[in-house]
Structure formats: C-alpha cells, structure tokens
N, C-alpha and C. Protein backbone atom coordinates (compact mmCIF):
# COMPACT_ATOMS: atom_id res chain seq x y z
N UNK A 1 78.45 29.89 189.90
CA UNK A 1 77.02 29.94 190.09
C UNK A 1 76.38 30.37 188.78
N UNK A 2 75.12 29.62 187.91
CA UNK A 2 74.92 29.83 187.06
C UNK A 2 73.89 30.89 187.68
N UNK A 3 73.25 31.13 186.13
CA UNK A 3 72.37 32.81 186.42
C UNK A 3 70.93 32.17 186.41
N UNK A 4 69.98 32.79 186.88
CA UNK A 4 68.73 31.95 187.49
C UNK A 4 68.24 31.38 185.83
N UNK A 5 67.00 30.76 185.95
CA UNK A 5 66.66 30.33 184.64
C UNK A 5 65.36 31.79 184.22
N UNK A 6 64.59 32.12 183.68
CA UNK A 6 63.94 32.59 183.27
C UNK A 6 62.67 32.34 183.62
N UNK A 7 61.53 33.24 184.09
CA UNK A 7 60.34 32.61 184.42
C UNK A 7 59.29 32.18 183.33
N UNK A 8 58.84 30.86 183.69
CA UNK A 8 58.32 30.04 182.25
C UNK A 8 56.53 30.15 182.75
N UNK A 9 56.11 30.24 181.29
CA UNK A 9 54.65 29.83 181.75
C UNK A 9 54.75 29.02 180.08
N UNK A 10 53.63 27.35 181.36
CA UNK A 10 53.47 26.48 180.08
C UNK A 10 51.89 26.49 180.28
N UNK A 11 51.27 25.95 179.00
CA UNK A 11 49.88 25.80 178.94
C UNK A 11 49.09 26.68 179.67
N UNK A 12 49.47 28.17 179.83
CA UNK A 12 48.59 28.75 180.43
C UNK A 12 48.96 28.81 182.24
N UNK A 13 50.18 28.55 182.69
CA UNK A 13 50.21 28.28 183.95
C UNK A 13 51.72 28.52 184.31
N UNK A 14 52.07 29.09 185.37
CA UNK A 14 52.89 29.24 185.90
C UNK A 14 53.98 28.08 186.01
N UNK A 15 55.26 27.63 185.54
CA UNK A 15 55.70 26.05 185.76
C UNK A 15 57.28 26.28 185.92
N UNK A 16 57.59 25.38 186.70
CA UNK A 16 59.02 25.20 186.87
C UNK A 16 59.41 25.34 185.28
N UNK A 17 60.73 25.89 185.61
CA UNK A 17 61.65 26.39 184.09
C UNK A 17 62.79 25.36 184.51
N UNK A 18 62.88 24.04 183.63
CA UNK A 18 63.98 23.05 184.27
C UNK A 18 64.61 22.36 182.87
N UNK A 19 64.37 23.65 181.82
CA UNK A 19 65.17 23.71 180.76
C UNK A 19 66.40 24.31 180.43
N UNK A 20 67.68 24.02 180.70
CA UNK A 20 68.64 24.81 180.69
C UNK A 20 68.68 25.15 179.20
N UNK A 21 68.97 26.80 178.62
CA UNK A 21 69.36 27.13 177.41
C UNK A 21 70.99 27.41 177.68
N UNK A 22 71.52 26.35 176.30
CA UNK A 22 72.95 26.43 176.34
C UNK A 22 73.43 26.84 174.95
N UNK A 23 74.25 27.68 175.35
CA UNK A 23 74.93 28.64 174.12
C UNK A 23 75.96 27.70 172.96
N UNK A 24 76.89 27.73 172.42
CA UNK A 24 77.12 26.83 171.63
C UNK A 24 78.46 26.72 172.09
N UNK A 25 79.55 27.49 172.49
CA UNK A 25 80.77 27.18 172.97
C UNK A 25 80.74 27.01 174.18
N UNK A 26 79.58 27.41 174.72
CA UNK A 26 78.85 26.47 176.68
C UNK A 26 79.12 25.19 177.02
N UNK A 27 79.67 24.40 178.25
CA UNK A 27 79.74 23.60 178.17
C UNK A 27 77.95 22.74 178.50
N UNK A 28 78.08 21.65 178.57
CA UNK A 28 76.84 20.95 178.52
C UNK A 28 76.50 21.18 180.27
N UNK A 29 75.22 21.20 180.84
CA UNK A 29 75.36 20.57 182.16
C UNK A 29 75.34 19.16 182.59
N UNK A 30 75.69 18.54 183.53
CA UNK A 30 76.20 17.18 183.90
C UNK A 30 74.56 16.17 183.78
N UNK A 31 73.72 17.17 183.63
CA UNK A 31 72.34 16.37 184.05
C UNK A 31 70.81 17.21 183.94
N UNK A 32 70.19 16.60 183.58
CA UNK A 32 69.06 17.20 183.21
C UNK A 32 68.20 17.29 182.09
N UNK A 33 67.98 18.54 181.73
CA UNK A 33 67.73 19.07 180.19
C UNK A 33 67.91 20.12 179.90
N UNK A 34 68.89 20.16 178.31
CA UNK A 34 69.36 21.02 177.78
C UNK A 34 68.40 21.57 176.61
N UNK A 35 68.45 23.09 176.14
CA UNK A 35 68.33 23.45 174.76
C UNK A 35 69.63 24.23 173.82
N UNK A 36 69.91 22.85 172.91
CA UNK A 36 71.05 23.70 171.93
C UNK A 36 70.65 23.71 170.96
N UNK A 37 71.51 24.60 170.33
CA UNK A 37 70.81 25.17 168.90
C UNK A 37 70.75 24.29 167.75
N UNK A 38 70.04 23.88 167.00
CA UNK A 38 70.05 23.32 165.85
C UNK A 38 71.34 22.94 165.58
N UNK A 39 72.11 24.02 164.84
CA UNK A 39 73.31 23.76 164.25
C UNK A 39 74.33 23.00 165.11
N UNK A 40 74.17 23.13 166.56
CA UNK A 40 75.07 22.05 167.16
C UNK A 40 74.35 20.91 167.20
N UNK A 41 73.11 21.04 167.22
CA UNK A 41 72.60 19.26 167.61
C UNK A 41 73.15 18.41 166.70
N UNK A 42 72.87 18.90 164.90
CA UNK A 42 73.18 18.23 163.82
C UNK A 42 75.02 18.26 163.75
N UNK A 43 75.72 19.08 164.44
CA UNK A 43 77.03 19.02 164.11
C UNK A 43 77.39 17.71 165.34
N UNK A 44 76.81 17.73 166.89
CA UNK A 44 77.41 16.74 167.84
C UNK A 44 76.39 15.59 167.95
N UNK A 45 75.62 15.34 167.29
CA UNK A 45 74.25 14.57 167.32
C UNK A 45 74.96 13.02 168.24
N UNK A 46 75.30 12.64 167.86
CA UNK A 46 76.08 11.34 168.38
C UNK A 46 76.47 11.57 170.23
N UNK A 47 77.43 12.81 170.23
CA UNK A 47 77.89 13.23 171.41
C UNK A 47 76.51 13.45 172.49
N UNK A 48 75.21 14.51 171.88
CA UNK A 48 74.50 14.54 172.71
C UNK A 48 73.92 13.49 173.12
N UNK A 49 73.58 12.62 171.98
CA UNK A 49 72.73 11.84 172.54
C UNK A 49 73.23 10.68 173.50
N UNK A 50 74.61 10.64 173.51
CA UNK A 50 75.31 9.37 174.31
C UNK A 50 75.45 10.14 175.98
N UNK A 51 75.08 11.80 175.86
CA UNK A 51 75.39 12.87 177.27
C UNK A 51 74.35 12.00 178.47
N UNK A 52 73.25 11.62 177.89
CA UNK A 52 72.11 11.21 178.90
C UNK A 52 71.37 12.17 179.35
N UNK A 53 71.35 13.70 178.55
CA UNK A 53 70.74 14.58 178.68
C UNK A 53 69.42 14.28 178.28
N UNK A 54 68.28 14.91 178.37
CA UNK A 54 66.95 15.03 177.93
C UNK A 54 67.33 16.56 177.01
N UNK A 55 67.28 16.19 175.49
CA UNK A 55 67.42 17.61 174.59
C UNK A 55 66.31 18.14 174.06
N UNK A 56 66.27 19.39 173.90
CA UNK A 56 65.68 20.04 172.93
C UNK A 56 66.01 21.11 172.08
N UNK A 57 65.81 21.24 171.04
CA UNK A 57 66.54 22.33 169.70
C UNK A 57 66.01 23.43 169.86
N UNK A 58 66.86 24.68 169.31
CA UNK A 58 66.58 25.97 169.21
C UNK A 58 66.63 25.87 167.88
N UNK A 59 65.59 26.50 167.07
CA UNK A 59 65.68 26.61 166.11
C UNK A 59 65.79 28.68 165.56
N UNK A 60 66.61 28.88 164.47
CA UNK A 60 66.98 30.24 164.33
C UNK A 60 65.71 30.61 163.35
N UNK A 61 65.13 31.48 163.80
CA UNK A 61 63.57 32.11 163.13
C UNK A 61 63.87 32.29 161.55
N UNK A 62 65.27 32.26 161.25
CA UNK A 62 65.47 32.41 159.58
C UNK A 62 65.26 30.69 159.29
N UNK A 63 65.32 30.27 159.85
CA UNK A 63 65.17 28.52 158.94
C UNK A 63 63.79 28.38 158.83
N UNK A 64 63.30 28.16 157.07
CA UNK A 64 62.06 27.70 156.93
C UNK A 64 62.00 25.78 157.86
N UNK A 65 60.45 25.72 158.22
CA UNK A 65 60.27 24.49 158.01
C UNK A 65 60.14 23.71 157.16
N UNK A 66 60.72 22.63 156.85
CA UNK A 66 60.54 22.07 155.67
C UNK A 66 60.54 20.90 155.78
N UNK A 67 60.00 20.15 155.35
CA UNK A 67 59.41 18.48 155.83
C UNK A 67 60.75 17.92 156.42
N UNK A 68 61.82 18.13 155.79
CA UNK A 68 62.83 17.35 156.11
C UNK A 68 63.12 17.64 157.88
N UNK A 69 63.18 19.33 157.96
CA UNK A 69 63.64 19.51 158.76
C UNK A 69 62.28 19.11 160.51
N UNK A 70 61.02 19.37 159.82
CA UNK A 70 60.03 18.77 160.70
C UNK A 70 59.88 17.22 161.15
N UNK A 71 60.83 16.27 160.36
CA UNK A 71 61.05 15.19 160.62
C UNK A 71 61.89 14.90 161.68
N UNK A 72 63.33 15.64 161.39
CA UNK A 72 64.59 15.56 162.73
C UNK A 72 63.35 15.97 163.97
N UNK A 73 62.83 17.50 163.77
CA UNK A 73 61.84 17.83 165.38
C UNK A 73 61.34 17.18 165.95
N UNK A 74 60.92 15.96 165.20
CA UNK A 74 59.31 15.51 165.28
C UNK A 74 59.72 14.42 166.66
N UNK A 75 60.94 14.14 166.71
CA UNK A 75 60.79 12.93 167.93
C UNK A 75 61.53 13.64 169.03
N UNK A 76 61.82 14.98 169.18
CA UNK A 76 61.95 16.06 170.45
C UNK A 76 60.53 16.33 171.30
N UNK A 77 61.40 16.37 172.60
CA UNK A 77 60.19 16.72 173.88
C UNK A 77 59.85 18.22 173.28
N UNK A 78 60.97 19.01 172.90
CA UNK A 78 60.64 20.69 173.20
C UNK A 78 61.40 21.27 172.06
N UNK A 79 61.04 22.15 171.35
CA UNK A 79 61.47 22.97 170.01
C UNK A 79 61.56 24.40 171.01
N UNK A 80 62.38 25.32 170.52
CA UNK A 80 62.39 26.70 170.86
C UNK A 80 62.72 27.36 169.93
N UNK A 81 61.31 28.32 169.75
CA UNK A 81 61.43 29.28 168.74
C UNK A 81 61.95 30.60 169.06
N UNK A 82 63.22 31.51 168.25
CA UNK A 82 63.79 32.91 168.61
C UNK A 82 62.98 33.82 167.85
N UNK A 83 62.37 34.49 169.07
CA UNK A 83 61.86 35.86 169.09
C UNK A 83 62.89 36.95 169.42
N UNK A 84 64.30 37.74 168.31
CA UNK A 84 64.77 38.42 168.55
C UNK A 84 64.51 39.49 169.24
N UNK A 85 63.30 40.14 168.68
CA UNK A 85 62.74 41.72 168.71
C UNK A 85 61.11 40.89 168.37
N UNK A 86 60.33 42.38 169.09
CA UNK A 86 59.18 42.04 169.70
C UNK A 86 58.50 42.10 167.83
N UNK A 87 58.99 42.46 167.14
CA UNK A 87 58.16 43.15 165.57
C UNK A 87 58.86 41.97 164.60
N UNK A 88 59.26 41.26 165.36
CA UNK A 88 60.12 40.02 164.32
C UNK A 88 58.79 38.26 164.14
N UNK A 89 57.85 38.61 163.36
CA UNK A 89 57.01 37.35 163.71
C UNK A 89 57.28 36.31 163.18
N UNK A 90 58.44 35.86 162.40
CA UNK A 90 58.66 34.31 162.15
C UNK A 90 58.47 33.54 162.98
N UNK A 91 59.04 33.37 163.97
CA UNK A 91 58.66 32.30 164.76
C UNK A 91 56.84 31.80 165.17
N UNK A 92 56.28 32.87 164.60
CA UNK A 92 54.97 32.55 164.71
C UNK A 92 54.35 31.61 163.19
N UNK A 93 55.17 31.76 162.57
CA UNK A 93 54.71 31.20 161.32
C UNK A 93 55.05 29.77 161.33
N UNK A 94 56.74 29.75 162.24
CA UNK A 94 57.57 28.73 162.09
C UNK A 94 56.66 27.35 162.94
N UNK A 95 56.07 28.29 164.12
CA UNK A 95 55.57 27.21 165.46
C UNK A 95 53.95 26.63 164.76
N UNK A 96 53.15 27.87 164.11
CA UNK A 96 52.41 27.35 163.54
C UNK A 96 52.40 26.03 162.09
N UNK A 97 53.13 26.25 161.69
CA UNK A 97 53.91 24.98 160.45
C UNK A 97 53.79 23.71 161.22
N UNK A 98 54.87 23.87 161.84
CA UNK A 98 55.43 22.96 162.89
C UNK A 98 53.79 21.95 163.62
N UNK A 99 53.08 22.81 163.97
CA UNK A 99 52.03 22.24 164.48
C UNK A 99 50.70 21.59 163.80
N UNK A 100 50.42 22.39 162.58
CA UNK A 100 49.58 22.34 162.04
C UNK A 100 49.58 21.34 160.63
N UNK A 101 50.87 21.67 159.92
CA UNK A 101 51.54 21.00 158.72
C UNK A 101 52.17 19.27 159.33
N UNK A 102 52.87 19.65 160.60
CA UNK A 102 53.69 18.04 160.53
C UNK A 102 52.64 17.87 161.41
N UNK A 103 51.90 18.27 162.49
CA UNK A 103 51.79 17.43 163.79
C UNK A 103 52.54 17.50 164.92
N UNK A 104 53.55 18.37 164.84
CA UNK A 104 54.20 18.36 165.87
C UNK A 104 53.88 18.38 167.56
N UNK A 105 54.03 17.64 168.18
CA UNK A 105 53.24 17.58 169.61
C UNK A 105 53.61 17.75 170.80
N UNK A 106 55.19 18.52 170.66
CA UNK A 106 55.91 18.43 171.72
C UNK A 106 55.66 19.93 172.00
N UNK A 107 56.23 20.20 173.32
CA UNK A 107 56.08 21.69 173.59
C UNK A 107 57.44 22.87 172.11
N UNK A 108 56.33 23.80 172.54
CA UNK A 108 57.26 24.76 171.16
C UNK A 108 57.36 26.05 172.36
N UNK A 109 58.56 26.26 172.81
CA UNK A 109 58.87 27.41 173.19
C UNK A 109 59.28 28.68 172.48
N UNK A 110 59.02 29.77 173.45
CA UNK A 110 59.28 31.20 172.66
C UNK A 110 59.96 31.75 173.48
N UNK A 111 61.91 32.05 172.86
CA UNK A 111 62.83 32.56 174.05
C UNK A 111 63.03 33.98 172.84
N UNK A 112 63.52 34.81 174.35
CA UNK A 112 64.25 35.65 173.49
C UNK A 112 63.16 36.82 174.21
N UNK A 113 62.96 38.03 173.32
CA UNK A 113 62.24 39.46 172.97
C UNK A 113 60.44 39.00 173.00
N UNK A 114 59.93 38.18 174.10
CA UNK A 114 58.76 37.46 174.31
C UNK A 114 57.67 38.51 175.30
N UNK A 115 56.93 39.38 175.11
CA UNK A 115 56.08 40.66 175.17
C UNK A 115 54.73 39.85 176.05
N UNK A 116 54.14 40.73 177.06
CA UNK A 116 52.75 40.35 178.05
C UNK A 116 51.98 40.59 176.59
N UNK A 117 52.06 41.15 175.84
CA UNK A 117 51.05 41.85 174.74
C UNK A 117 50.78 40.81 173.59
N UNK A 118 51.72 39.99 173.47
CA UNK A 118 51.66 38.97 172.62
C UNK A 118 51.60 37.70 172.68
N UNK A 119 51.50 37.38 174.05
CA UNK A 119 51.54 35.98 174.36
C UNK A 119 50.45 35.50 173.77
N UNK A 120 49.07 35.92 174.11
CA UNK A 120 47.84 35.17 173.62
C UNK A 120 47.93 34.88 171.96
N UNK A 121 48.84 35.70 171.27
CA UNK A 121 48.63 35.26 170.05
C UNK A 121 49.52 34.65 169.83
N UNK A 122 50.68 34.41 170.17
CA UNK A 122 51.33 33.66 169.93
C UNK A 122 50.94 31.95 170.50
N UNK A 123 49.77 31.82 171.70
CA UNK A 123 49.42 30.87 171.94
C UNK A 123 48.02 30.41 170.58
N UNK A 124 47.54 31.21 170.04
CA UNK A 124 47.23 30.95 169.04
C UNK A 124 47.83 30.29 167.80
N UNK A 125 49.06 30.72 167.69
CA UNK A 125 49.87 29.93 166.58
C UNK A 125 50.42 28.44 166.95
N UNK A 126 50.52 28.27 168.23
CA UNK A 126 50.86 27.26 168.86
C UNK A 126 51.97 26.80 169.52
N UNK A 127 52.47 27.71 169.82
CA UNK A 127 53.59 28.40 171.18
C UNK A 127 53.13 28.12 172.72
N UNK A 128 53.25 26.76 172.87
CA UNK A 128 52.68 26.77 174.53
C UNK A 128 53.30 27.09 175.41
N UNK A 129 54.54 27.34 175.66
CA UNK A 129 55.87 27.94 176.68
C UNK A 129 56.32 29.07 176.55
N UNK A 130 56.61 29.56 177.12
CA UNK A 130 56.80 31.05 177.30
C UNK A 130 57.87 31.74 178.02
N UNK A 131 59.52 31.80 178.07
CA UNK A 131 60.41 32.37 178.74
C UNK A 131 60.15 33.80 179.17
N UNK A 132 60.25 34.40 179.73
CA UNK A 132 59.49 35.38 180.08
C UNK A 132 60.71 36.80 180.57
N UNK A 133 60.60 37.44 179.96
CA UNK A 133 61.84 38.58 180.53
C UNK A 133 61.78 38.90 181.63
N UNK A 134 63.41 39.29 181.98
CA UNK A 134 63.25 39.77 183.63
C UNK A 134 62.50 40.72 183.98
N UNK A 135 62.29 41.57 183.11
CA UNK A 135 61.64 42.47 184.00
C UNK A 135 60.00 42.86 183.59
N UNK A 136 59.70 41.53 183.19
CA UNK A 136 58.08 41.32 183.74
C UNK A 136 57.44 40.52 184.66
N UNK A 137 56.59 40.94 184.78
CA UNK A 137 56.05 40.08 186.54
C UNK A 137 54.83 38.82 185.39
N UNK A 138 55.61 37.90 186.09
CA UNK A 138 54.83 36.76 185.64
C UNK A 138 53.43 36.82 185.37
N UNK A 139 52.89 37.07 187.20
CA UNK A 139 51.51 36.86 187.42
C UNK A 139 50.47 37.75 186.61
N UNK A 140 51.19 39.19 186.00
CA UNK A 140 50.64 39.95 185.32
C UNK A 140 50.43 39.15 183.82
N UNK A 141 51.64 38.55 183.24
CA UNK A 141 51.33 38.03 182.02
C UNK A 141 50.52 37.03 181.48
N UNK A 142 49.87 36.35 182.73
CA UNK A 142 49.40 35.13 183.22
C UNK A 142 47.51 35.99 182.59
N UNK A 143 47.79 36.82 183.11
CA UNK A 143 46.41 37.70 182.36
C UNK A 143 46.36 37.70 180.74
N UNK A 144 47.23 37.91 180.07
CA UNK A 144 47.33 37.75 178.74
C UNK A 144 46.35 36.79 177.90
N UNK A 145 46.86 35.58 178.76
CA UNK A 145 45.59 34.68 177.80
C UNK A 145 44.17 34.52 178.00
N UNK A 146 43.80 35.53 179.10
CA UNK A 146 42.09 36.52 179.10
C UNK A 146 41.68 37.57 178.28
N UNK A 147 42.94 37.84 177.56
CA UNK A 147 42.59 39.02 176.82
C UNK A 147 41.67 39.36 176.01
N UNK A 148 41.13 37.75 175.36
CA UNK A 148 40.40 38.25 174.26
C UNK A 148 39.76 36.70 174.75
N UNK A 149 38.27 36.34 173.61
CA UNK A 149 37.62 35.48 173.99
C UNK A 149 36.74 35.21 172.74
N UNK A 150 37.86 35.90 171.61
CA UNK A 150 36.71 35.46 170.12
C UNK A 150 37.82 35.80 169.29
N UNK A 151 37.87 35.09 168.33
CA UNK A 151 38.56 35.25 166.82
C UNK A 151 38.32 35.15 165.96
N UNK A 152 38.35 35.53 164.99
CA UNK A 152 38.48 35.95 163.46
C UNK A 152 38.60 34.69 162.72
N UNK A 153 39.62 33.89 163.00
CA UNK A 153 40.18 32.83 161.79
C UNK A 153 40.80 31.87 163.15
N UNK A 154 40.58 31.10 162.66
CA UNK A 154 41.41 29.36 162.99
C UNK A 154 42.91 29.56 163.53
N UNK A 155 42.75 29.07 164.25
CA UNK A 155 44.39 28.91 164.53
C UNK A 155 44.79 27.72 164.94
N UNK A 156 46.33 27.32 165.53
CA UNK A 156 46.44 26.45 165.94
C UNK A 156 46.18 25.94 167.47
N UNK A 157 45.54 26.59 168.16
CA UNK A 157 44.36 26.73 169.62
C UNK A 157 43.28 26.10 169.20
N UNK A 158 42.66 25.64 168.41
CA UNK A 158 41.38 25.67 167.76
C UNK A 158 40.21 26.39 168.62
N UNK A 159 40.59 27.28 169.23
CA UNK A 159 39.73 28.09 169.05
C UNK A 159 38.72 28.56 168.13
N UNK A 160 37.53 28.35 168.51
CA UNK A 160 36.31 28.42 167.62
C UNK A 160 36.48 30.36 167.28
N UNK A 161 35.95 30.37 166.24
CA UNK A 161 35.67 31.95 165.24
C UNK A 161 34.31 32.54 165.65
N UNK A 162 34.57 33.92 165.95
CA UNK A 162 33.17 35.01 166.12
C UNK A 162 32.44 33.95 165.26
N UNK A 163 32.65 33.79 163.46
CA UNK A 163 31.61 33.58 162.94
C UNK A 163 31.00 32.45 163.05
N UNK A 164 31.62 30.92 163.85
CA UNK A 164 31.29 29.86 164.25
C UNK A 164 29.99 30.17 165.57
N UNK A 165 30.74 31.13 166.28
CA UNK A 165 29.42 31.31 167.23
C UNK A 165 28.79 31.83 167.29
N UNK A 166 27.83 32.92 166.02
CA UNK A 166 27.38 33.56 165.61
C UNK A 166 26.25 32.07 164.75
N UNK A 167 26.77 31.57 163.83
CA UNK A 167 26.06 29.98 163.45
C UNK A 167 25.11 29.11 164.27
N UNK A 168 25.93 29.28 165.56
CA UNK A 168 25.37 28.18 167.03
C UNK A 168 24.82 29.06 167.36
N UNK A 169 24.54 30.54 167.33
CA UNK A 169 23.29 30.89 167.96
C UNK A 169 22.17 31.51 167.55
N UNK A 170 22.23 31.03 166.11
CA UNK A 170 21.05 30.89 164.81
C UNK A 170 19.91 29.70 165.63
C-alpha cells in the first residue's frame, strides 16, 4: 500500500493530487503520472518516454535555469520546484525565470518544506501548485492567497502595484 499523496492546491483551489512523486531507485507506477527528478529523466529519457506515463521533472533548487535547460522543460505538463527548508528561496527565483524569461506555461509545483505563510508569494513568482505538509489543514492555507491585495513590484501574477493604482485613481 503506497502512502497517501499529499494535499495539493492548484490555481488557488483545492484539487485532486494525481501526481505521483517518485524517488530515483523507486520503481515507476504501472500508469498515470509520474514526477522524477531531472537527473533520471536525462539519464532514462528513452525508457520514460516509451513507459506511457504522463511525466514531469523535479528540478534540484541548486540548478540555475539556463536557456538550455528551459528548453528540455518547456514541452512538460508540470516542473517541481524543491523547497528544502522554509528560508531556502531558490526555487522562487528558479519558477520565476522559468515563467517570465522562457514562457514557461505548464504548471510549476512547490514540494518539499512548503509554509501557509508563503504560499501567496510564492504564487507571485509563479508557483501555481502547492504540495502541502501533513500537518497543515488545507482549508486554512486556502486563506493565504487573501492575504494581501496590493504590491510593491511586478511579479509573475501580474498583479497590478500599489503604485499602478494609486495612477488610476488620479
């Protein structure tokens, strides 16, 4: 019996989690969709793709993006960014790149050390999925992206800036 999946919120909403994350000496599951890590996709690339799985990559928060590597992403349903520890923000830099620099348009998940306190900004960088630790209550985190309702600077939300609506009501 595998161990439940993790509770996901996509786009702001509560959603089936029907992404299996698979470790690297894990075997594959028979069906579905998997997330393996980078370094195996590029080591079995051939193998996965003949599995009939639906894949998506984990990428390790130490790998810059770099055109080359935003190219392999670019034709994936789902990227997952590692949030080791809650004070570790690469992956916010990584998902914002990813979105803003290539275009990337597929969902960008955030597994791992993923905080009620940080979701909204991390949906700012452009992190729309959200694995969610056991021992937070979903519906509470689901509040997160009310938290705030004005920003400072641009992000990848395009969320309009205090000083944009400060302009419009000149």
């Amino acid at each position: 019996m595998s161990a439940p999946l993790p509770a996901l919120i996509r786009d702001g909403k509560l959603a089936a989690n029907d992404w299996h994350s698979v470790a690297d000496d894990a075997a594959l599951p028979a069906a579905g969709k998997a997330i393996v890590s980078l370094k195996r996709w590029r080591a079995e690339k051939d193998a996965l793709a003949a599995s009939g799985l639906t894949l998506g990559v984990r990428i390790p928060n130490t790998d810059e993006i770099t055109p080359a590597l935003a190219q392999e992403l670019s034709g994936l349903p789902l990227v997952a960014v590692e949030i080791p520890k809650f004070a570790d923000g690469r992956a916010y830099s990584q998902a914002r790149v990813l979105r803003e620099r290539y275009g990337y348009a597929g969902e960008i998940r955030a597994q791992g050390d993923v905080l009620h306190d940080q979701l909204f900004h991390m949906s700012r960088c452009g992190i729309n999925a959200f694995e969610l630790r056991a021992d937070q209550d979903p519906q509470d985190c689901l509040k997160a992206f009310g938290d705030y309702d004005l920003a400072y600077q641009h992000g990848a939300d395009r969320m309009g800036t205090v000083w944009e609506r400060r302009r419009a009501q000149r």
